[in-house]
C-alpha atoms as a PDB file:
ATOM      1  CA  UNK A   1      -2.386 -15.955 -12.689  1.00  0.00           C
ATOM      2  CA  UNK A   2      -1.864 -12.205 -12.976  1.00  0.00           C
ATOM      3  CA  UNK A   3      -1.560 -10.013 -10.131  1.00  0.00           C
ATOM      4  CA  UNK A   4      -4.909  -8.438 -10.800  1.00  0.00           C
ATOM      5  CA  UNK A   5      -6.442 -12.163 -10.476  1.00  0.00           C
ATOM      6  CA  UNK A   6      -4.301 -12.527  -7.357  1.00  0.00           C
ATOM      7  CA  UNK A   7      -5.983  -9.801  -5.621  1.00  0.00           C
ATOM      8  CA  UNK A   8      -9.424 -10.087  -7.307  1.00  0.00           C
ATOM      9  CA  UNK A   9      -8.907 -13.755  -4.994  1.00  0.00           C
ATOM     10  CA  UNK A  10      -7.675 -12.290  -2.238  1.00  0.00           C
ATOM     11  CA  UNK A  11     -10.253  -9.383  -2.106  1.00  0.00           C
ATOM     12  CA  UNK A  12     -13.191 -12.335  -2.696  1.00  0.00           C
ATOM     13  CA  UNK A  13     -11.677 -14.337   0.150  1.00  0.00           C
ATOM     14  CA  UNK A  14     -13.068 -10.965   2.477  1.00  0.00           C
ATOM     15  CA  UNK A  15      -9.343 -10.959   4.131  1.00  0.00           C
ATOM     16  CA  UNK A  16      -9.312  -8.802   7.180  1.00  0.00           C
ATOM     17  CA  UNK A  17      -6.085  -7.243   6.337  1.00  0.00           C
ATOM     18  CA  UNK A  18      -6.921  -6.133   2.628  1.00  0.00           C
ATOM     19  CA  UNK A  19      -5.099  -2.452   2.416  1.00  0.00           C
ATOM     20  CA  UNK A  20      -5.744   0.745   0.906  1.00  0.00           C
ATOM     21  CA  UNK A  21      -2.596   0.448  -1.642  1.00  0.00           C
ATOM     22  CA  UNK A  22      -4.091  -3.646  -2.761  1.00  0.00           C
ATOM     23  CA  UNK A  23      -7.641  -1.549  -3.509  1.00  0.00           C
ATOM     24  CA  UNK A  24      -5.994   0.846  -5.085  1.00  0.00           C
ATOM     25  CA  UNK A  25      -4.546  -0.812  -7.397  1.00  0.00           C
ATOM     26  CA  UNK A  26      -6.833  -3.185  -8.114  1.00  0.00           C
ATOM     27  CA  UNK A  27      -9.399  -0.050  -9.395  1.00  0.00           C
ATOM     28  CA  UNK A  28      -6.452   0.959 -10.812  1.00  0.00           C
ATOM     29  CA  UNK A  29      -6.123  -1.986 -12.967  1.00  0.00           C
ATOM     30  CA  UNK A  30      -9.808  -2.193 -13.775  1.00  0.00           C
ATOM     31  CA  UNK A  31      -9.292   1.128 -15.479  1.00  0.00           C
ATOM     32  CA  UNK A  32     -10.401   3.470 -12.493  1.00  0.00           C
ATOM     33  CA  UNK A  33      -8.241   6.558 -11.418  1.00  0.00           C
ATOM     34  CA  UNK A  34      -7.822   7.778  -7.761  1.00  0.00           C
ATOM     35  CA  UNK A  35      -8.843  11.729  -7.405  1.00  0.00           C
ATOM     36  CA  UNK A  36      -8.034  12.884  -3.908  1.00  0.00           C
ATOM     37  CA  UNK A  37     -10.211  15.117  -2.344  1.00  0.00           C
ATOM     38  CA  UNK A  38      -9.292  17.236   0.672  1.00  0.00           C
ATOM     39  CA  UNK A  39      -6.040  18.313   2.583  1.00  0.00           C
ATOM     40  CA  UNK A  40      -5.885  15.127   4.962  1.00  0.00           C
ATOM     41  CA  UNK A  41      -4.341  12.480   4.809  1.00  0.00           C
ATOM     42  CA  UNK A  42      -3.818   8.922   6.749  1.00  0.00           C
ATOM     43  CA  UNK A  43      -7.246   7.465   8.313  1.00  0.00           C
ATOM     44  CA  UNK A  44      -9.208  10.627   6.775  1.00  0.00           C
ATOM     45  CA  UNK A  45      -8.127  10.302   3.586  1.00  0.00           C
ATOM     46  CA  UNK A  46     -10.800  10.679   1.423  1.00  0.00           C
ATOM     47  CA  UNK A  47     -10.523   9.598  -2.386  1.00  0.00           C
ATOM     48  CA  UNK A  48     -12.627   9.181  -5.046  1.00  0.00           C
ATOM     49  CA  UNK A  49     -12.302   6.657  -8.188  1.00  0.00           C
ATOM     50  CA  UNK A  50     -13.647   7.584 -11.390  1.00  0.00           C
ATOM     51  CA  UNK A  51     -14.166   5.813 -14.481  1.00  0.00           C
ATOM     52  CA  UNK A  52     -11.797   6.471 -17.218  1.00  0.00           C
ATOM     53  CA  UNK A  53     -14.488   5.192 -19.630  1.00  0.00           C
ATOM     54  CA  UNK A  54     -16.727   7.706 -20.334  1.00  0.00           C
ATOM     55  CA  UNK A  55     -20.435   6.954 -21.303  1.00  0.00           C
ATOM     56  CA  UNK A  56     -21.779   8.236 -24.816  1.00  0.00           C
ATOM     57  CA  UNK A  57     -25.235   9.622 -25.739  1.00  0.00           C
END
């Protein structure tokens, strides 16, 4: 089992404790980049994930 699995589980299991960072990284992982937005930081952080797939017309 891959870590992606691992926390594709974890995340389905609705843990309270699921971080920011285990998100992260499982966007990350499913091909999504974090663009941060703003000049805070901590529990205002504000961050946006974007497809690095683009969709073709």
């Amino acid at each position: 089992m891959t870590r992606k699995d691992k926390l594709i589980a974890r995340l389905k299991s609705r843990p309270k404790d699921f971080t920011w960072e285990e998100l992260a990284r499982l966007l990350a992982s499913l091909g999504y980049r974090e663009s941060k937005t703003g000049k805070t930081g901590g529990s205002r952080r504000r961050s946006a994930f974007t497809s690095r797939i683009r969709a073709t017309s």
